[in-house]
C-alpha atoms as a PDB file:
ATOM      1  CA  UNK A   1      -6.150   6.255 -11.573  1.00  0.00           C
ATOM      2  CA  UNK A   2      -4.687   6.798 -15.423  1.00  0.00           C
ATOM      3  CA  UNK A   3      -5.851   4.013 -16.583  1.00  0.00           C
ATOM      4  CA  UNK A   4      -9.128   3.534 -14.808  1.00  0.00           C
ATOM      5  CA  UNK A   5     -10.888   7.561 -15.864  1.00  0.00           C
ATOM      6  CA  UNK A   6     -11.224   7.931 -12.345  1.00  0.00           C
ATOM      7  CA  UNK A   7     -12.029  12.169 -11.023  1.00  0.00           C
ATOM      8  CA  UNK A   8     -10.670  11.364  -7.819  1.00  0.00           C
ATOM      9  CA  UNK A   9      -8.657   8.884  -5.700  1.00  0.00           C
ATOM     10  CA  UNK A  10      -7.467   7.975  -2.243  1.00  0.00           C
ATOM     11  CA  UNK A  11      -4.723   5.228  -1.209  1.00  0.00           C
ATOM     12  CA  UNK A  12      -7.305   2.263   1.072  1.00  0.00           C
ATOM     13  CA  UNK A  13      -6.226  -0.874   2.253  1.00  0.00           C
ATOM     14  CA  UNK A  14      -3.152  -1.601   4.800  1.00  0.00           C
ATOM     15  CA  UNK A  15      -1.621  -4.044   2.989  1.00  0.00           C
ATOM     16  CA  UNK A  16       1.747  -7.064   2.962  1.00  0.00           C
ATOM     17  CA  UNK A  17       4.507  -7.332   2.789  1.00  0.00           C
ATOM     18  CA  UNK A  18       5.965  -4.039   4.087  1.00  0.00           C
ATOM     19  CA  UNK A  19       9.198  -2.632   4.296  1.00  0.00           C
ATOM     20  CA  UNK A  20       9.221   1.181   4.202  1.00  0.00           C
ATOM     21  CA  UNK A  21      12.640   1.326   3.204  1.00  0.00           C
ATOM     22  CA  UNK A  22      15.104   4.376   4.538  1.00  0.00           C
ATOM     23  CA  UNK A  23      16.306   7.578   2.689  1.00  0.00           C
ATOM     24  CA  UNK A  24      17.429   6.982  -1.157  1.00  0.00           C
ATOM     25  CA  UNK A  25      17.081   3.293   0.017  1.00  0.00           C
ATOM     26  CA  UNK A  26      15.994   1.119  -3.356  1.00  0.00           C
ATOM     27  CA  UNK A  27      15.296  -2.040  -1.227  1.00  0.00           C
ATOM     28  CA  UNK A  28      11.981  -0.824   0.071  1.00  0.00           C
ATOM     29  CA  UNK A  29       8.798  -3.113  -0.143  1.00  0.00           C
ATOM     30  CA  UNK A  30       6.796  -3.227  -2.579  1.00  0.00           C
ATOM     31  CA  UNK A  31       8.587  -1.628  -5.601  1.00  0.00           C
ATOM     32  CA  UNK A  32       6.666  -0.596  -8.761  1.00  0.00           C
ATOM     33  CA  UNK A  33       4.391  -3.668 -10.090  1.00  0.00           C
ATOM     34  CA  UNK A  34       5.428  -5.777  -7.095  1.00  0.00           C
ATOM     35  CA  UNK A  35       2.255  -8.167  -5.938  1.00  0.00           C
ATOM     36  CA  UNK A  36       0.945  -7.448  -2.045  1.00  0.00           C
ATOM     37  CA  UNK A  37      -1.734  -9.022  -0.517  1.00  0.00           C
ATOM     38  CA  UNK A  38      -4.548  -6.283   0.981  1.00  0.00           C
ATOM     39  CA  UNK A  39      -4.930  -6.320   4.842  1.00  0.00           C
ATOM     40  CA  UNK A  40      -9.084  -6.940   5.456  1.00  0.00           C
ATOM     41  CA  UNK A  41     -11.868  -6.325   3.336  1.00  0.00           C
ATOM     42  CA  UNK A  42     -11.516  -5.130  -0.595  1.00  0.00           C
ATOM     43  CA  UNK A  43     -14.369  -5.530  -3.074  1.00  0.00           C
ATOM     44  CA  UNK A  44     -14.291  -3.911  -6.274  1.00  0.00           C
ATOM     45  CA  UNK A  45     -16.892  -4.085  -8.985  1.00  0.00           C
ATOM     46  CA  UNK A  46     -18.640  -7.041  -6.707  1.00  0.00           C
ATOM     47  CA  UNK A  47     -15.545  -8.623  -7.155  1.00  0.00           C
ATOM     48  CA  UNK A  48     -14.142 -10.425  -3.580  1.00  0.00           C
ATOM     49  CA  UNK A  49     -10.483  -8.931  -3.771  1.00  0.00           C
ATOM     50  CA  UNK A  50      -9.798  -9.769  -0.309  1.00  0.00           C
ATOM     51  CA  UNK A  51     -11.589 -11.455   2.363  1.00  0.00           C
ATOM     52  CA  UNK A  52     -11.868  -9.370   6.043  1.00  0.00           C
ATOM     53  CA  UNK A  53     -10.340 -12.021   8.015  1.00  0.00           C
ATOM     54  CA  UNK A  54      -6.770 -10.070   8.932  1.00  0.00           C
ATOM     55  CA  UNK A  55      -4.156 -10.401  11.790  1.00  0.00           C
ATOM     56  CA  UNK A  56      -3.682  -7.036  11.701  1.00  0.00           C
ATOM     57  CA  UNK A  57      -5.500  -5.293  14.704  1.00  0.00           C
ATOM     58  CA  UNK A  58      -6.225  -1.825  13.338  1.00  0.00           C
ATOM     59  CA  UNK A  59      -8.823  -3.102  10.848  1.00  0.00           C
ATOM     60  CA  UNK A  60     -12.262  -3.238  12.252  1.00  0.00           C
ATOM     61  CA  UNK A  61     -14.363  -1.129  10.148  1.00  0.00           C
ATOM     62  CA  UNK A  62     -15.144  -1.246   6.157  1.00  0.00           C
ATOM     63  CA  UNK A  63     -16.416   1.919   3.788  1.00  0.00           C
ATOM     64  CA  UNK A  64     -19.241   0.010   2.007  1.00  0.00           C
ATOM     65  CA  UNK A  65     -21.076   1.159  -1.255  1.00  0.00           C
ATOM     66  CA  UNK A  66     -24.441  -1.383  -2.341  1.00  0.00           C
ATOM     67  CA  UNK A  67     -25.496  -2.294  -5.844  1.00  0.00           C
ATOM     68  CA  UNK A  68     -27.723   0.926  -5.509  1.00  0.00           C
ATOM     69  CA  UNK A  69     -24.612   3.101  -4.338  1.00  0.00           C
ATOM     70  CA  UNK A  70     -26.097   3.453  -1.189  1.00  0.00           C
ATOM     71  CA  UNK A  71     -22.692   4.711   0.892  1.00  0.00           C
ATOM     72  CA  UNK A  72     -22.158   3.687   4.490  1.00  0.00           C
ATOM     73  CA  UNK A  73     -19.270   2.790   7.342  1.00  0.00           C
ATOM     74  CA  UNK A  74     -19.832   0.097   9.444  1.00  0.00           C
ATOM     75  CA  UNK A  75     -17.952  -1.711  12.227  1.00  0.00           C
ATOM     76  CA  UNK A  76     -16.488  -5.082  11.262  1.00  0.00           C
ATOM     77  CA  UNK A  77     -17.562  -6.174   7.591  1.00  0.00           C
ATOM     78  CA  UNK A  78     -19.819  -5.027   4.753  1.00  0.00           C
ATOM     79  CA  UNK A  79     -22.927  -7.126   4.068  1.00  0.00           C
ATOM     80  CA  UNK A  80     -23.904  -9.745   1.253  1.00  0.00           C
ATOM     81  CA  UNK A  81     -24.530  -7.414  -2.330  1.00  0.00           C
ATOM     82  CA  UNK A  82     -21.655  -5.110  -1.471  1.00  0.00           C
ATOM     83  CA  UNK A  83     -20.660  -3.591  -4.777  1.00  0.00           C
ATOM     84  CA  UNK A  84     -17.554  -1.837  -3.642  1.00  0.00           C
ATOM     85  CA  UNK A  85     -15.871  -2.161  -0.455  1.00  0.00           C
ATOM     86  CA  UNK A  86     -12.631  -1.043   1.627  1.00  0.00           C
ATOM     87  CA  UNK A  87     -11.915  -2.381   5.333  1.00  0.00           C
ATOM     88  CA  UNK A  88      -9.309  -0.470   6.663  1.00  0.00           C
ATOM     89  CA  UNK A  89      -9.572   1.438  10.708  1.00  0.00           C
ATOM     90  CA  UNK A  90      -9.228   2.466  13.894  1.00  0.00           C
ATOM     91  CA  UNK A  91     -13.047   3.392  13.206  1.00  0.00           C
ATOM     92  CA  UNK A  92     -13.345   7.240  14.159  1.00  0.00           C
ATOM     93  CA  UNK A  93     -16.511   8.055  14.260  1.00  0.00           C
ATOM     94  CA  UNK A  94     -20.331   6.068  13.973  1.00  0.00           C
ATOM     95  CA  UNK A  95     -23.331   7.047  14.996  1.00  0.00           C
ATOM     96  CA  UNK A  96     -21.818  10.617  15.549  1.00  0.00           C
ATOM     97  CA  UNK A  97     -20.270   9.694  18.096  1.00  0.00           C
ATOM     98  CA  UNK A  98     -16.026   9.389  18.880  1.00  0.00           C
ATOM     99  CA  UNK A  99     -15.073   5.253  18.640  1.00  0.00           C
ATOM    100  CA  UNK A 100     -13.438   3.812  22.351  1.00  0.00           C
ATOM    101  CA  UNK A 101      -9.798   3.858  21.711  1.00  0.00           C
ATOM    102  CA  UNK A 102      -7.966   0.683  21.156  1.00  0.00           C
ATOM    103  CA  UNK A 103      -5.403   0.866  24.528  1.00  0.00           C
ATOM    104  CA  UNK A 104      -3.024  -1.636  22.922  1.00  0.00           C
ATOM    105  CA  UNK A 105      -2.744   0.479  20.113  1.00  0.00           C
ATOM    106  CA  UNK A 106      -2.152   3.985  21.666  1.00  0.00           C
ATOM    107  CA  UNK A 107       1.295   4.578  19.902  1.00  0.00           C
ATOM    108  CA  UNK A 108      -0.382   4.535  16.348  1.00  0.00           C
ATOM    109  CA  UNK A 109      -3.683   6.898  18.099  1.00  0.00           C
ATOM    110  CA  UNK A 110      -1.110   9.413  19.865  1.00  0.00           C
ATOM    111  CA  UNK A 111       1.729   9.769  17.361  1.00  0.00           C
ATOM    112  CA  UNK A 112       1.393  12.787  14.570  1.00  0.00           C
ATOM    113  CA  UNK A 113       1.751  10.546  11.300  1.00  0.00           C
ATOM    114  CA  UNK A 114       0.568  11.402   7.575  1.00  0.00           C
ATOM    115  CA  UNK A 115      -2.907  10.293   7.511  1.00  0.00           C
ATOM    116  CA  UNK A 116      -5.810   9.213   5.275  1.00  0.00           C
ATOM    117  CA  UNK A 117      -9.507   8.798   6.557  1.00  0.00           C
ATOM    118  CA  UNK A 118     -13.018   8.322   5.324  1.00  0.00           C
ATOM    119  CA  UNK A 119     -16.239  10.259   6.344  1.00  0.00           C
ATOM    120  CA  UNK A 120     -20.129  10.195   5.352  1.00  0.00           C
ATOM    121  CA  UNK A 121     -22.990  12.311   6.614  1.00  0.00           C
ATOM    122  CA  UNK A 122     -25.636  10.828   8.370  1.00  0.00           C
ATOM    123  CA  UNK A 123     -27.441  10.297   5.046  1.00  0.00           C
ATOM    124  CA  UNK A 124     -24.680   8.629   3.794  1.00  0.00           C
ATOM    125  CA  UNK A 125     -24.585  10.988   0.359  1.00  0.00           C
ATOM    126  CA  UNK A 126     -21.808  13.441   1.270  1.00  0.00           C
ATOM    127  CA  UNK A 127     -18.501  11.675   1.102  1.00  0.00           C
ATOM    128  CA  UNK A 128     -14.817  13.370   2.394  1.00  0.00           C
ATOM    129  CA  UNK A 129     -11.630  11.923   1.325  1.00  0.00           C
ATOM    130  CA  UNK A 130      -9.306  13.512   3.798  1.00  0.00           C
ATOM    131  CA  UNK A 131      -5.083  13.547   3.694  1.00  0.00           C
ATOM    132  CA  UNK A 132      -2.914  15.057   6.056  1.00  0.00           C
ATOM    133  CA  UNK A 133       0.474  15.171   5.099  1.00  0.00           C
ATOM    134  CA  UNK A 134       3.747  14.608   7.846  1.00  0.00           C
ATOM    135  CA  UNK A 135       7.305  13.804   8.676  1.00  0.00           C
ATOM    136  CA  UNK A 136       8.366  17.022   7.045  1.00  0.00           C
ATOM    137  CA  UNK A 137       9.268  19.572   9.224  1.00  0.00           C
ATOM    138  CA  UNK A 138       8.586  22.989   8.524  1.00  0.00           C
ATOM    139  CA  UNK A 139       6.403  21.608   6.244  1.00  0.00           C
ATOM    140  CA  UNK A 140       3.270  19.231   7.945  1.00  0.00           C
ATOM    141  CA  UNK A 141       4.228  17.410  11.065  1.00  0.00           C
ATOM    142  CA  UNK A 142       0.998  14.989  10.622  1.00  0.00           C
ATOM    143  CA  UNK A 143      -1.727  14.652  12.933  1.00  0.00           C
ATOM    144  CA  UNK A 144      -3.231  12.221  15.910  1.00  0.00           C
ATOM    145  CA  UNK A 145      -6.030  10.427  15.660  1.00  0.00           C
ATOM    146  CA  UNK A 146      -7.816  12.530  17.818  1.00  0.00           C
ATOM    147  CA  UNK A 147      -6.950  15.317  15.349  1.00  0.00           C
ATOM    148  CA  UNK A 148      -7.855  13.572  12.366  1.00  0.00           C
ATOM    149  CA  UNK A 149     -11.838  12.651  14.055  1.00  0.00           C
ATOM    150  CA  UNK A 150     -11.628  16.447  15.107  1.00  0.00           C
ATOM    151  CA  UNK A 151     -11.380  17.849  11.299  1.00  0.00           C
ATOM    152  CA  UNK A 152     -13.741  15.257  10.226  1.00  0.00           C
ATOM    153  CA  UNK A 153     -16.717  16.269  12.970  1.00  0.00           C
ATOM    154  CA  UNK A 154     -16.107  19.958  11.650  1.00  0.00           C
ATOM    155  CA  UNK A 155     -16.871  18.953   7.876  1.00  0.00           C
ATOM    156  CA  UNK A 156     -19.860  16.968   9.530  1.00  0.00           C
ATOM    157  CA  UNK A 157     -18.889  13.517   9.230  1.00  0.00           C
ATOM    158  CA  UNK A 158     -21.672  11.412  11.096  1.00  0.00           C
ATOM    159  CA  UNK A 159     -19.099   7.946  10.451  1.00  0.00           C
ATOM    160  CA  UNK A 160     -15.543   7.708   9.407  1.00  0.00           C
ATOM    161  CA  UNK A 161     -12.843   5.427   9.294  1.00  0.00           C
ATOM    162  CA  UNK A 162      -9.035   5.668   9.206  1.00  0.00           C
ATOM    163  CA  UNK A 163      -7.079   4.046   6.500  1.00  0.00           C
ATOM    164  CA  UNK A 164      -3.958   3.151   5.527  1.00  0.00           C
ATOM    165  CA  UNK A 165      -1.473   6.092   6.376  1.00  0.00           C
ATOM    166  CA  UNK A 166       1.926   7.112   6.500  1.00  0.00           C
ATOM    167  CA  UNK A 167       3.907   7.156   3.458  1.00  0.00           C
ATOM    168  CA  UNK A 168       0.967   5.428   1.633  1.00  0.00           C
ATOM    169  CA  UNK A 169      -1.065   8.560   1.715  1.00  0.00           C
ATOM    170  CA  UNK A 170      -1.871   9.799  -1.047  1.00  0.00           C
ATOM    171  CA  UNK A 171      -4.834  12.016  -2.839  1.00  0.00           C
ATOM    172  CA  UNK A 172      -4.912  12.547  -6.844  1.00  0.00           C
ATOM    173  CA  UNK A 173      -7.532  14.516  -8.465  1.00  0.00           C
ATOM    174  CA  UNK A 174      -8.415  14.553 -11.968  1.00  0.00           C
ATOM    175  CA  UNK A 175      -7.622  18.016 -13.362  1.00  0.00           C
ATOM    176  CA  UNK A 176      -8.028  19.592 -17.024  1.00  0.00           C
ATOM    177  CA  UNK A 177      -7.837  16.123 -18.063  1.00  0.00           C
ATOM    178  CA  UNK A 178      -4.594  15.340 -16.387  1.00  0.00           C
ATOM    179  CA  UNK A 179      -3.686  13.762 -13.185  1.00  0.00           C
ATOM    180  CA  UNK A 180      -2.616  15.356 -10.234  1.00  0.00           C
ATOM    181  CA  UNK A 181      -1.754  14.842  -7.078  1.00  0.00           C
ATOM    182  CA  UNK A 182      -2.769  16.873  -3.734  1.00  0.00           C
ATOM    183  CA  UNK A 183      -0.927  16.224  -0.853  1.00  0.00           C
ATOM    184  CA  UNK A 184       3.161  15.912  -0.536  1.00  0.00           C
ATOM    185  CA  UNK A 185       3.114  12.486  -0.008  1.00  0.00           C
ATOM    186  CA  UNK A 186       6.672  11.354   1.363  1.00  0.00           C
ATOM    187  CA  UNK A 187       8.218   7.377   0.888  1.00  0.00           C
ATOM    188  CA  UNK A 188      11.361   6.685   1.960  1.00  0.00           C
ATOM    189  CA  UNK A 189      12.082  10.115   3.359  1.00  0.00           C
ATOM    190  CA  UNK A 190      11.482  11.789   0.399  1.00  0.00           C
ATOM    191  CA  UNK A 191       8.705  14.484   0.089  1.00  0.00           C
ATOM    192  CA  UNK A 192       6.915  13.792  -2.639  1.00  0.00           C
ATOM    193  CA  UNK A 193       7.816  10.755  -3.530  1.00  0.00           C
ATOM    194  CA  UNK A 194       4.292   8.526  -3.943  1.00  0.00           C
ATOM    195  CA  UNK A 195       4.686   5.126  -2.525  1.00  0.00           C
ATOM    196  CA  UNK A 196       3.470   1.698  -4.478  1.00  0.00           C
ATOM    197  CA  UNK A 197       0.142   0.696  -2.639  1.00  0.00           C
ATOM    198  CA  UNK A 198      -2.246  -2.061  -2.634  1.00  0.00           C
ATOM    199  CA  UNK A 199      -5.323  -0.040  -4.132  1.00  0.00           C
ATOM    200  CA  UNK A 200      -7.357   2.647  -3.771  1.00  0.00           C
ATOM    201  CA  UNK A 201     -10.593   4.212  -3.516  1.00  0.00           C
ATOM    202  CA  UNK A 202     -11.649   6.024  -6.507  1.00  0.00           C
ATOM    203  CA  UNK A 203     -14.874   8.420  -7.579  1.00  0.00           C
ATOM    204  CA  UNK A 204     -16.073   8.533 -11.007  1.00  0.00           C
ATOM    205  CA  UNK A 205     -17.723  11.668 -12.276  1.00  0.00           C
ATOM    206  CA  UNK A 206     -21.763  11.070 -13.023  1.00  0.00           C
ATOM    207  CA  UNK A 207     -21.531  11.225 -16.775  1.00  0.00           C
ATOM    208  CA  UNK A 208     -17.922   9.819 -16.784  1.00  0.00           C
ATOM    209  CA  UNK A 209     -17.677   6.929 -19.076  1.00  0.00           C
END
């Protein structure tokens, strides 16, 4: 986000390899600068960054924005044209409507984890990043799934889309010209520690060079 004059930005992609590594552990996966291949679909600048075939079960929605910046989430991949785009998942919501509920995967819907999501208004030209921080007691225990689609019906999400979460969850902001981040992001057990990630999804001011 320095580097790239970015106003605001959210972690995306799940992404390999993995290891989250334990408290004041230095062996965790990746470290700083280390190379890690995104899980489904990433497309940046038109740019095919990684294709949406993935083994990993979770992804089977993308965050799509056209040539024209037309915005949407869609089950499975984006289209031909796609100018920017993120697959990531459980999808939440499409259509207005709650997504079915993986039953294979009800550990990662039921457990209260830090969280990241997508949402869009039926338009598609109202956008929410949302983070909910966890795993720190007394401080934010993290949310379901069910939770997380709750809070993003009550902003008025028509679609949405979960993304990578955990310790990878992370929202930075562009403020008075310097960086900052949101949340209390916590890696390895540590609250505030940020995490290395694949990439992320970032807004540009109109204007913005």
């Amino acid at each position: 986000m320095r580097d790239g004059g970015l106003a605001l930005a959210i972690n995306a992609n799940y992404f390999l390899p993995f290891d989250g590594g334990h408290l004041f552990d230095k062996a965790f996966v990746p470290a700083a600068g280390q190379g890690v291949t995104a899980e489904g679909l990433a497309i940046g600048d038109g740019h095919l960054d990684s294709a949406a075939a993935t083994g990993d079960a979770r992804v089977d929605a993308a965050f799509c924005v056209s040539a024209r910046n037309a915005a949407r989430i869609v089950r499975g991949s984006c289209p031909p044209g796609t100018r920017l785009g993120v697959g990531a998942g459980p999808l939440l919501l499409l259509g207005g409507k709650r997504q079915p509920r993986e039953a294979s995967r009800a550990d990662y819907y039921d457990g209260a984890e830090p969280r990241s999501a997508l949402g869009l208004d039926r338009a598609g030209k109202t956008l929410w990043m949302v983070v909910a921080d966890g795993r720190q007691p007394g401080y934010s225990a993290g949310m379901t799934l069910d939770a997380l689609t709750a809070v993003l019906q009550r902003l008025g999400a028509s679609a949405a889309i979960n993304l990578d979460g955990g310790g990878s969850s992370t929202l930075a902001a562009r403020v008075d010209g310097r960086v900052r981040t949101l949340n209390r992001p916590i890696h390895t057990g540590i609250p505030g520690r940020e995490r290395p990630v694949a990439n992320q999804l970032g807004v540009r001011s109109v204007g913005q060079p």
